[in-house]
Protein backbone atom coordinates (compact mmCIF):
# COMPACT_ATOMS: atom_id res chain seq x y z
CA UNK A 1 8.10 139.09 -61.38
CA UNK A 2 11.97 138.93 -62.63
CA UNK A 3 14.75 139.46 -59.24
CA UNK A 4 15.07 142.91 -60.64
CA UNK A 5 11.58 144.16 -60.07
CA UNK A 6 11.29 142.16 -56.46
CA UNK A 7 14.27 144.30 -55.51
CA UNK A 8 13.50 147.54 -57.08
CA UNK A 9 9.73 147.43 -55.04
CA UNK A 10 8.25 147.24 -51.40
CA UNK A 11 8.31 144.05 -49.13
CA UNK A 12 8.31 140.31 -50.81
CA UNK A 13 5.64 138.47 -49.72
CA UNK A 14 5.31 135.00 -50.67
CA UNK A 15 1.44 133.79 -51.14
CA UNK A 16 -0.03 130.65 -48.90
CA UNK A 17 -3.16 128.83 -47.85
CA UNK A 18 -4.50 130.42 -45.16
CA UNK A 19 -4.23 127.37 -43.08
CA UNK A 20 -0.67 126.59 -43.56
CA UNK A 21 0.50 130.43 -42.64
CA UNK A 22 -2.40 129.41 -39.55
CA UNK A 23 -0.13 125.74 -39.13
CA UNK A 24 3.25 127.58 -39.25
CA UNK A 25 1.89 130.30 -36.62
CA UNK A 26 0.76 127.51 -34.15
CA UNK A 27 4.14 125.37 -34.81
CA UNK A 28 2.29 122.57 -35.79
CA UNK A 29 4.66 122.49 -39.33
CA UNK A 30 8.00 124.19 -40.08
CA UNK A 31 7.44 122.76 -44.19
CA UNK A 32 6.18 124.79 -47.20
CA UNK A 33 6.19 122.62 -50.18
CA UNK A 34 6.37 124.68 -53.55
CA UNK A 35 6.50 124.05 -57.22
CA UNK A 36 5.44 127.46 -58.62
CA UNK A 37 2.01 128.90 -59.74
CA UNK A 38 1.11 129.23 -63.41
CA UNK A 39 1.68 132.65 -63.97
CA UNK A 40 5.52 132.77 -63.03
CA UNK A 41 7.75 134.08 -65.22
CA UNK A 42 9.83 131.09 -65.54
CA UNK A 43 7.24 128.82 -64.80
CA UNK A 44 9.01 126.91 -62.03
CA UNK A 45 9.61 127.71 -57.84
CA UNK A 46 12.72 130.21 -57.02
CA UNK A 47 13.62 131.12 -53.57
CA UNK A 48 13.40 135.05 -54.66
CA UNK A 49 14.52 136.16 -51.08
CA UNK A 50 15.24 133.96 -47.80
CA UNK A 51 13.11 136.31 -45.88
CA UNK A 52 9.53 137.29 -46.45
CA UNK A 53 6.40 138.15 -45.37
CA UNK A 54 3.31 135.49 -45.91
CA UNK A 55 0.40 136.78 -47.67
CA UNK A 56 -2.10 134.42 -47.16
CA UNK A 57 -4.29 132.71 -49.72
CA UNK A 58 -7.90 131.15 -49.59
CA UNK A 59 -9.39 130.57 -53.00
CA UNK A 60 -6.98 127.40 -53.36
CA UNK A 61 -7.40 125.70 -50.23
CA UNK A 62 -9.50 122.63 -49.24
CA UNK A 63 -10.32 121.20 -46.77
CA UNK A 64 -10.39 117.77 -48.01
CA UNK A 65 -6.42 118.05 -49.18
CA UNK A 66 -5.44 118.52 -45.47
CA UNK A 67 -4.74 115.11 -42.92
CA UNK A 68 -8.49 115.28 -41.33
CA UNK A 69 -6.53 116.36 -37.79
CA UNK A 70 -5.52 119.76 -39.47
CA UNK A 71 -9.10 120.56 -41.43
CA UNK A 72 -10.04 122.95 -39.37
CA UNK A 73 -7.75 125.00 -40.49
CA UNK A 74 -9.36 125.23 -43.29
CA UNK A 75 -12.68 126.04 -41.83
CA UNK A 76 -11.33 128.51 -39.21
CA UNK A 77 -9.68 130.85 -41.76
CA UNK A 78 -11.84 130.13 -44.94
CA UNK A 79 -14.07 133.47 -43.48
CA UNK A 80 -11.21 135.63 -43.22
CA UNK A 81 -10.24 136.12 -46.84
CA UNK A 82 -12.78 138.22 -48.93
CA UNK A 83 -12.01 139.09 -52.59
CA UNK A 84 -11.29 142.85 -52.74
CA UNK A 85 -10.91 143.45 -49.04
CA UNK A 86 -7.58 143.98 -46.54
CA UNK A 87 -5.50 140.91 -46.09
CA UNK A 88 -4.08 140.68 -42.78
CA UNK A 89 -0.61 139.55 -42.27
CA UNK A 90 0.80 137.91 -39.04
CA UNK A 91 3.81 136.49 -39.86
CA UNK A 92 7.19 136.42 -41.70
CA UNK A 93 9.72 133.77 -41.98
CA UNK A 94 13.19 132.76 -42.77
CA UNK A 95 14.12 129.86 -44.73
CA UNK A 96 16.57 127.72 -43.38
CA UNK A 97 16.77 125.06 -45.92
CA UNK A 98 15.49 124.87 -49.57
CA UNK A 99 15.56 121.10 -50.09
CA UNK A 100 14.57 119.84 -53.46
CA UNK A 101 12.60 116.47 -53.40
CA UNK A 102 11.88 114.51 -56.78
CA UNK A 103 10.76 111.44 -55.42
CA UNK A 104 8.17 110.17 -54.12
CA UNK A 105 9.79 107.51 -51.40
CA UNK A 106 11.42 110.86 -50.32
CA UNK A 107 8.33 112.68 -50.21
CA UNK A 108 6.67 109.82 -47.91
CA UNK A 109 9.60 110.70 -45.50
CA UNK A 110 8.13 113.93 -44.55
CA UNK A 111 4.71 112.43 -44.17
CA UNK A 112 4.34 113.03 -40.58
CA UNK A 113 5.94 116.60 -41.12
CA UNK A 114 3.04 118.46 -42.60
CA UNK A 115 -0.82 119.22 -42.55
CA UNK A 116 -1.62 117.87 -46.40
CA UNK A 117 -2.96 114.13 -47.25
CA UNK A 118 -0.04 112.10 -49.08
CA UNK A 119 -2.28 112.52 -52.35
CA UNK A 120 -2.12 116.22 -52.25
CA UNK A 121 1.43 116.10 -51.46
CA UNK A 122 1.53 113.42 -54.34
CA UNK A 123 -0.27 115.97 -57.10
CA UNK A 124 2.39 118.56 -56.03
CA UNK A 125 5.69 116.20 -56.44
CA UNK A 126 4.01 115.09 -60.24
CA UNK A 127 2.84 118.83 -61.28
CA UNK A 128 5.43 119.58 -63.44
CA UNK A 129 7.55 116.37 -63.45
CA UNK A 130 10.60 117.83 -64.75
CA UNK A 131 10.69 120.19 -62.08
CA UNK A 132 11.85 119.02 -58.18
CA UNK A 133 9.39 120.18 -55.50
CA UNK A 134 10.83 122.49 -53.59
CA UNK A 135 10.16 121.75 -49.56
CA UNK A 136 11.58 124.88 -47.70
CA UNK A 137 12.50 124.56 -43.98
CA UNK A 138 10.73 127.96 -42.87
CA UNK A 139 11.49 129.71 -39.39
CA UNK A 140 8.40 131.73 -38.76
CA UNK A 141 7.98 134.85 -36.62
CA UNK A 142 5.13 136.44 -35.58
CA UNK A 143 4.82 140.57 -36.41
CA UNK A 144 4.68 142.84 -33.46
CA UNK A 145 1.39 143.59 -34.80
CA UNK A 146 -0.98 142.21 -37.88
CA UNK A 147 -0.90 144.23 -40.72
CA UNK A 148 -3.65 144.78 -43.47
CA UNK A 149 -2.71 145.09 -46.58
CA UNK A 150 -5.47 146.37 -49.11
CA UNK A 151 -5.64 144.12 -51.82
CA UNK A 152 -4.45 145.05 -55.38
CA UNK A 153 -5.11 143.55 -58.40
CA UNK A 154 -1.23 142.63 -58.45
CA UNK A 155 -1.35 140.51 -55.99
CA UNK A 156 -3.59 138.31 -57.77
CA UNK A 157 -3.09 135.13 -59.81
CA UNK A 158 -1.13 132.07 -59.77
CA UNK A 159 1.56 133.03 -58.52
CA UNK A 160 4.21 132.69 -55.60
CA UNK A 161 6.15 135.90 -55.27
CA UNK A 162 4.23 139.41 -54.58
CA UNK A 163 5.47 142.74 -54.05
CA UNK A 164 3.29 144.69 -51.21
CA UNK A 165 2.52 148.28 -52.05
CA UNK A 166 3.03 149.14 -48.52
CA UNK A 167 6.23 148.61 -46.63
CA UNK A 168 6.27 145.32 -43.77
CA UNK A 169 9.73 145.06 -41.56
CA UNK A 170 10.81 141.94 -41.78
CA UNK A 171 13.44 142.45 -38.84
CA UNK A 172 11.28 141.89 -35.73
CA UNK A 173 8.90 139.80 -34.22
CA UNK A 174 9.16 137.24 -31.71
CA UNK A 175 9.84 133.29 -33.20
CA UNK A 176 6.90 130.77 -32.97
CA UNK A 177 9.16 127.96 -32.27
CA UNK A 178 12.04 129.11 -29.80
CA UNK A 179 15.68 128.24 -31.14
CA UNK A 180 15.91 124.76 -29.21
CA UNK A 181 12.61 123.70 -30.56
CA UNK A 182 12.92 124.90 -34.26
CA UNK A 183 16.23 123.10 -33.68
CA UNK A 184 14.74 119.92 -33.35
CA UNK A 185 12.11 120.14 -35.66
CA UNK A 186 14.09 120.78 -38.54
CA UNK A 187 16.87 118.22 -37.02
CA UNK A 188 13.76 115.17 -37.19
CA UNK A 189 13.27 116.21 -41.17
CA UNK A 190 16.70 116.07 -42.23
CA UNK A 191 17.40 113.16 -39.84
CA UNK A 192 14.10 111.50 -42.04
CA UNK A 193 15.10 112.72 -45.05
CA UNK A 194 19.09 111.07 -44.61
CA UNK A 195 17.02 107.27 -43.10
């Protein structure tokens, strides 16, 4: 989807595992980690808008790829998704900081920042080596109240950025992490990231 057509259409969404929208929602993370899905138009990660809604994913995730302390993430949302049916939304988030990695002794930095196993976050970093993974610093709020979206077959497919058919404010909801906290969260990553 080219800027144009994100900005002629409804509310961005940009798609996730289940279980790290579920990890951003319980503060447990503040990281999203992209590198693009196959079916983008320019076949590599753009930050399309620095506010968005997160439509989450299931057919991707794994168990397995997540640190064995965060699984059950996995298993606790891996019932919600059902192909064809209403995909609830909880949250939306802001990014703070698109920081592009495209090493990996600066990927192990942010090791104890996120719910994946260093090999997953390996397989990202080396998908598409001429490309830098993209780690965005996300601020997430929860919505005043879930909203299902019924799913359309444009919302399928490898791919990051969505469009929703129906409209989702992005302007309210009250922040997982209050400002202090988020504060310090994203203050330990950068303060890894400079060590």
């Amino acid at each position: 989807m080219t800027k144009q057509e994100l900005a002629s259409t409804g509310t961005v969404a940009l798609k996730e595992w289940a279980s790290a929208v579920e990890a951003l929602a319980e503060g447990r993370q503040i990281i999203l980690m992209r590198k693009g899905g196959i079916v983008e138009e320019t076949r590599d990660f753009r930050l399309e808008s620095p506010s968005f809604a997160l439509y989450p994913t299931y057919e991707h995730q794994r168990a397995h790829l997540l640190k064995p302390e965060h699984r059950e993430l996995v298993e606790r949302t891996i019932g919600l998704g059902s192909p064809g049916g209403d995909v609830r939304l909880t949250l939306r988030a802001e990014v703070t900081d698109d920081l592009e990695v495209a090493d990996q002794e600066t990927l192990d930095k942010l090791r104890g920042f996120h719910i994946w196993t260093d090999d997953f976050a390996a397989e990202r970093l080396k998908w598409k080596r001429t490309k830098p993974l993209h780690v965005l610093l996300v601020r997430a709020y929860r919505l005043p109240e879930p909203v299902d979206i019924p799913y359309s077959d444009a919302y399928g497919g490898c791919k990051s950025w969505v469009r929703l058919e129906r409209a989702v404010s992005l302007d309210a909801g009250e922040p997982v992490l209050d400002d202090r906290n988020y504060q310090a969260a994203r203050d330990a990553i950068l303060q890894a990231l400079r060590s």
